[in-house]
Protein backbone atom coordinates (compact mmCIF):
# COMPACT_ATOMS: atom_id res chain seq x y z
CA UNK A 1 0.00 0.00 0.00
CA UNK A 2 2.77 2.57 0.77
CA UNK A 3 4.94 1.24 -2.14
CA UNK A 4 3.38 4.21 -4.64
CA UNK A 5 4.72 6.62 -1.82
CA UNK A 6 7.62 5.29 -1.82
CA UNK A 7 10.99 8.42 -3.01
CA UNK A 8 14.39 7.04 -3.58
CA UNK A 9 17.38 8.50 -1.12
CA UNK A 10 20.03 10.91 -3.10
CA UNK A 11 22.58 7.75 -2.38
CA UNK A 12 19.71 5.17 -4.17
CA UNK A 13 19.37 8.23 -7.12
CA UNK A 14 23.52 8.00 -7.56
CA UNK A 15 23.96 4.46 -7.63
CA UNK A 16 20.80 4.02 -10.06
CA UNK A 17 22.29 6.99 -11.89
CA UNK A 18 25.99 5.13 -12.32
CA UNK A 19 24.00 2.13 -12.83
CA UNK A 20 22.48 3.40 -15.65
CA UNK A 21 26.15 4.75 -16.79
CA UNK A 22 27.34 1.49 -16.54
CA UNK A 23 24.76 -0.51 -18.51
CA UNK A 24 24.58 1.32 -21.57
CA UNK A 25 28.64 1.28 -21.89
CA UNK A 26 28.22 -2.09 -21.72
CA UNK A 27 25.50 -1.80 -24.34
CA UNK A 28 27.85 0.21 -26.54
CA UNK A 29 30.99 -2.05 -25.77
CA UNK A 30 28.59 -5.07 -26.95
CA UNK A 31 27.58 -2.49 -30.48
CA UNK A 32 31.23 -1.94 -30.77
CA UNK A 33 32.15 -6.04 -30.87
CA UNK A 34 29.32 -5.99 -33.86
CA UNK A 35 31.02 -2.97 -35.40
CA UNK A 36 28.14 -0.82 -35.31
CA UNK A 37 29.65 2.37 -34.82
CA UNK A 38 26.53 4.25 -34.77
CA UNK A 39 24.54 2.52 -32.38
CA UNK A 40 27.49 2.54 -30.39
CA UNK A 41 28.12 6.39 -30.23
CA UNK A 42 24.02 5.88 -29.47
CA UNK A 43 24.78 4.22 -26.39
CA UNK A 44 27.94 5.70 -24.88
CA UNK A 45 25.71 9.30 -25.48
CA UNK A 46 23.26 8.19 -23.10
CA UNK A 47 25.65 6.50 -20.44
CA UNK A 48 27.81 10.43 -20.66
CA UNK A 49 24.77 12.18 -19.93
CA UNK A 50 23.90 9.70 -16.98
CA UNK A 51 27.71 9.79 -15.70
CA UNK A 52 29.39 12.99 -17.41
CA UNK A 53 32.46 11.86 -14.92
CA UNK A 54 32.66 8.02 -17.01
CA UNK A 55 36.74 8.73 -17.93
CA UNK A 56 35.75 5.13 -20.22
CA UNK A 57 32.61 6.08 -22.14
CA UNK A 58 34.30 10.04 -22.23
CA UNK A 59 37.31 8.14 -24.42
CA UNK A 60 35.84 6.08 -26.29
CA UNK A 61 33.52 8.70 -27.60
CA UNK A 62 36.19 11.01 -28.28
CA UNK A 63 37.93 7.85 -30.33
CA UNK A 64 34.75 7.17 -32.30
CA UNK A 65 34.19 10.96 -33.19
CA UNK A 66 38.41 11.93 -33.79
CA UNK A 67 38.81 11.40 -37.34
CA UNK A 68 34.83 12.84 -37.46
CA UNK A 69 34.81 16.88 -39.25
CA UNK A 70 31.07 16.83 -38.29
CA UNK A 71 31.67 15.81 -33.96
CA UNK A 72 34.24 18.70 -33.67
CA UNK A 73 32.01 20.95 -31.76
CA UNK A 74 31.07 17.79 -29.68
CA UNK A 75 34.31 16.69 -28.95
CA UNK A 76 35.68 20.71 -28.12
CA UNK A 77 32.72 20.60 -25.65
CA UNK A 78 34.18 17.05 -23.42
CA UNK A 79 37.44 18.59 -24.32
CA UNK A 80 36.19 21.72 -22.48
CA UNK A 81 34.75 19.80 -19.19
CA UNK A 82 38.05 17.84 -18.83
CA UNK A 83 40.56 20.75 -19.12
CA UNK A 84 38.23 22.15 -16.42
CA UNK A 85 39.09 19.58 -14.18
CA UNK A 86 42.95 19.45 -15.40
CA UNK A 87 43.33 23.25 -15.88
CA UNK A 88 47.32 22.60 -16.18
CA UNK A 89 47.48 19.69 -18.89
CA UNK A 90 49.00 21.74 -21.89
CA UNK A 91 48.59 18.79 -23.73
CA UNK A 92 44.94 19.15 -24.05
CA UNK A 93 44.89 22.56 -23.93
CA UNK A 94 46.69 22.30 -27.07
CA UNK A 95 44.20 19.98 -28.16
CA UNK A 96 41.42 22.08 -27.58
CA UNK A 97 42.98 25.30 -29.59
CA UNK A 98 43.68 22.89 -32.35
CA UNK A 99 40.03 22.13 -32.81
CA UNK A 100 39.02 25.47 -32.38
CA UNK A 101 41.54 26.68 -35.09
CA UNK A 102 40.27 23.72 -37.29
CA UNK A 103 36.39 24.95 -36.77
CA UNK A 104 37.47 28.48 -37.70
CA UNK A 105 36.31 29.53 -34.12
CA UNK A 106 39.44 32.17 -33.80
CA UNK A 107 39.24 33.59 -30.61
CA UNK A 108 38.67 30.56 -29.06
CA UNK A 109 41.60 29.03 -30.88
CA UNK A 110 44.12 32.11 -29.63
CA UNK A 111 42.88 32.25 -26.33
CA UNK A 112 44.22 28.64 -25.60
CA UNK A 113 47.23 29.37 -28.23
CA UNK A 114 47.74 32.42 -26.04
CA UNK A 115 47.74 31.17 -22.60
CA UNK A 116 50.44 28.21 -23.82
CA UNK A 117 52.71 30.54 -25.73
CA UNK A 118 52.80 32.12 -22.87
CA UNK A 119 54.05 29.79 -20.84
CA UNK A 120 57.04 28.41 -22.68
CA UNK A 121 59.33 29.80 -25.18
CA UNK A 122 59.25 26.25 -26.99
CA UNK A 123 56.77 27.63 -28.76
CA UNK A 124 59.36 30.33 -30.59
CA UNK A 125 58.92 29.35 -34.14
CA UNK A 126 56.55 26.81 -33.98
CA UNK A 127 53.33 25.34 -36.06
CA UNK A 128 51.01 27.04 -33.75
CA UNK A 129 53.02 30.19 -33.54
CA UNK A 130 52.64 30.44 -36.90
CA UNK A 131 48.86 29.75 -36.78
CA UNK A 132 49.00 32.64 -33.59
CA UNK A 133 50.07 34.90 -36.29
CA UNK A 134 47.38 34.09 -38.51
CA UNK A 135 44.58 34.74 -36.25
CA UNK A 136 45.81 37.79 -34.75
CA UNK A 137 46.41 39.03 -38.34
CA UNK A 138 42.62 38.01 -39.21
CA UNK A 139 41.41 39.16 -36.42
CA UNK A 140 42.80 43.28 -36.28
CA UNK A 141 41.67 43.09 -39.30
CA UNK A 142 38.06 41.78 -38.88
CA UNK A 143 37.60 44.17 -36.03
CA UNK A 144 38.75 47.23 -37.55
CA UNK A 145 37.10 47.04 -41.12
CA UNK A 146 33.98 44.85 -40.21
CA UNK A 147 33.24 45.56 -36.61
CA UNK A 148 34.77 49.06 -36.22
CA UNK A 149 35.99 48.74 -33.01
CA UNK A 150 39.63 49.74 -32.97
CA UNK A 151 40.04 48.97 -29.29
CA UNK A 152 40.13 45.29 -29.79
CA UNK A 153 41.46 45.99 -33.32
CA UNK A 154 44.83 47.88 -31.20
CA UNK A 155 44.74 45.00 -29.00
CA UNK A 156 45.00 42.63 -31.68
CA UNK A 157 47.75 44.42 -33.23
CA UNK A 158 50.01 44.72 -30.38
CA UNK A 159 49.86 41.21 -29.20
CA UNK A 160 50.61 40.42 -33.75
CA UNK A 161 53.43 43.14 -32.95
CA UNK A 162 54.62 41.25 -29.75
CA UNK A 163 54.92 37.78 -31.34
CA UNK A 164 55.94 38.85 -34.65
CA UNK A 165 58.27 42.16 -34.74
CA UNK A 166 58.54 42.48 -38.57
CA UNK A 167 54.57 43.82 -38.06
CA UNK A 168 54.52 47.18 -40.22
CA UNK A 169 53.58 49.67 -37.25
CA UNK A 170 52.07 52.10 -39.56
CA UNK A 171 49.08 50.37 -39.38
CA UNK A 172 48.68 50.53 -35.38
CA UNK A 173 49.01 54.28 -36.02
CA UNK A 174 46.49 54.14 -38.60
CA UNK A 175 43.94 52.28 -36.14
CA UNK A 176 44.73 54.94 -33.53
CA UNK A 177 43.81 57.96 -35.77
CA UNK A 178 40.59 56.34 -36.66
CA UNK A 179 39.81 55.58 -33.06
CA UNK A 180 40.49 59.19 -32.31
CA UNK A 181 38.55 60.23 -35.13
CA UNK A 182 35.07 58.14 -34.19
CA UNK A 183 35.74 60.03 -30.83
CA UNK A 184 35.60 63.75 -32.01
CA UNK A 185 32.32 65.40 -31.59
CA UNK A 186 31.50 67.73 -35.11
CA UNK A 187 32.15 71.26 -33.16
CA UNK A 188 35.24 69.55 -31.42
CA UNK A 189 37.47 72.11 -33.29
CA UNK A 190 40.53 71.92 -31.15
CA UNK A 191 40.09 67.95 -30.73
CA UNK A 192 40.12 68.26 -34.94
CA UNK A 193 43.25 70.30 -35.19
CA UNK A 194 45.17 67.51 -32.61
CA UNK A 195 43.72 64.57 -34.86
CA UNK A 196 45.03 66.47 -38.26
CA UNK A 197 48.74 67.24 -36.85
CA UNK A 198 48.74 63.41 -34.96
CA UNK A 199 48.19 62.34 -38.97
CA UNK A 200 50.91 64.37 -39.54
């Protein structure tokens, strides 16, 4: 009679919930021996959202999706969670800027490039150095000509300038009059005559 009214404990809830985890890796583990890739990646979907700390069902889904254009943004997002939880592993920070980079997701690519370069000058001359370059180049671009904010276009620029000192300066200077200029208020007359001898 008291069987309807009957709520599971938090503890019962976890152990159900890794239960669950459990079964359907070993569901996908039995889809794998049949070489159905698909209904495995099925499988080890629902046993990550029932245990998103499963190290086993987190690898092999990052093995079935690795060679996979389409799982990128899938993958960057268990990449993500784990360098949470390993915030020093340059390894797969690397990784994780690499797949950005690949998915054309710039920012997010540099940021990680960034914070490794940074860290080590074993990365003087190096692949991603040179792909560093390449962003920062896009990007100063991209935010000075399609976004118009030459803040983050000057930022941009400096960090190019920074990594790279062959950077022609004349265009930081160039970024910096046009920042001035968006500034100036029409009747700003002595503001106008600063702007016209700084383009001097």
């Amino acid at each position: 009679e008291n069987a309807g009214k009957l709520v599971p404990t938090d503890t019962q809830k976890e152990e159900l919930r890794l239960l669950v985890s459990d079964l359907y890796l070993a569901w996908a583990e039995e889809r794998e021996d049949k070489l159905d890739w698909i209904g495995a990646e099925e499988k080890l979907t629902i046993a990550l959202a029932a245990n998103e700390n499963n190290e086993v069902v987190i690898t092999k889904l990052l093995m079935l999706w690795e060679d996979d254009p389409d799982k990128r943004e899938q993958s960057v997002i268990i990449y993500e969670t784990m360098l949470e939880r390993h915030p020093t592993d340059d390894s797969l920070r690397r990784k994780i800027g690499d797949l950005y980079y690949d998915m054309n997701g710039s920012e997010d690519a540099l940021e990680h490039y960034l914070t490794l370069y940074q860290k080590s000058d074993s990365y003087i001359g190096s692949l991603m150095e040179g792909r560093m370059i390449k962003l920062l180049d896009r990007l100063h671009n991209e935010y000075a000509r399609v976004h118009k904010d030459y803040d983050q276009a000057i930022l941009y620029f400096k960090l190019l300038s920074e990594i790279n000192p062959d950077t022609n300066p004349t265009e930081l200077l160039f970024y910096e009059y046009l920042k001035r200029s968006n500034q100036l208020a029409a009747d700003d007359h002595a503001g106008q005559l600063e702007l016209s001898q700084f383009a001097e």
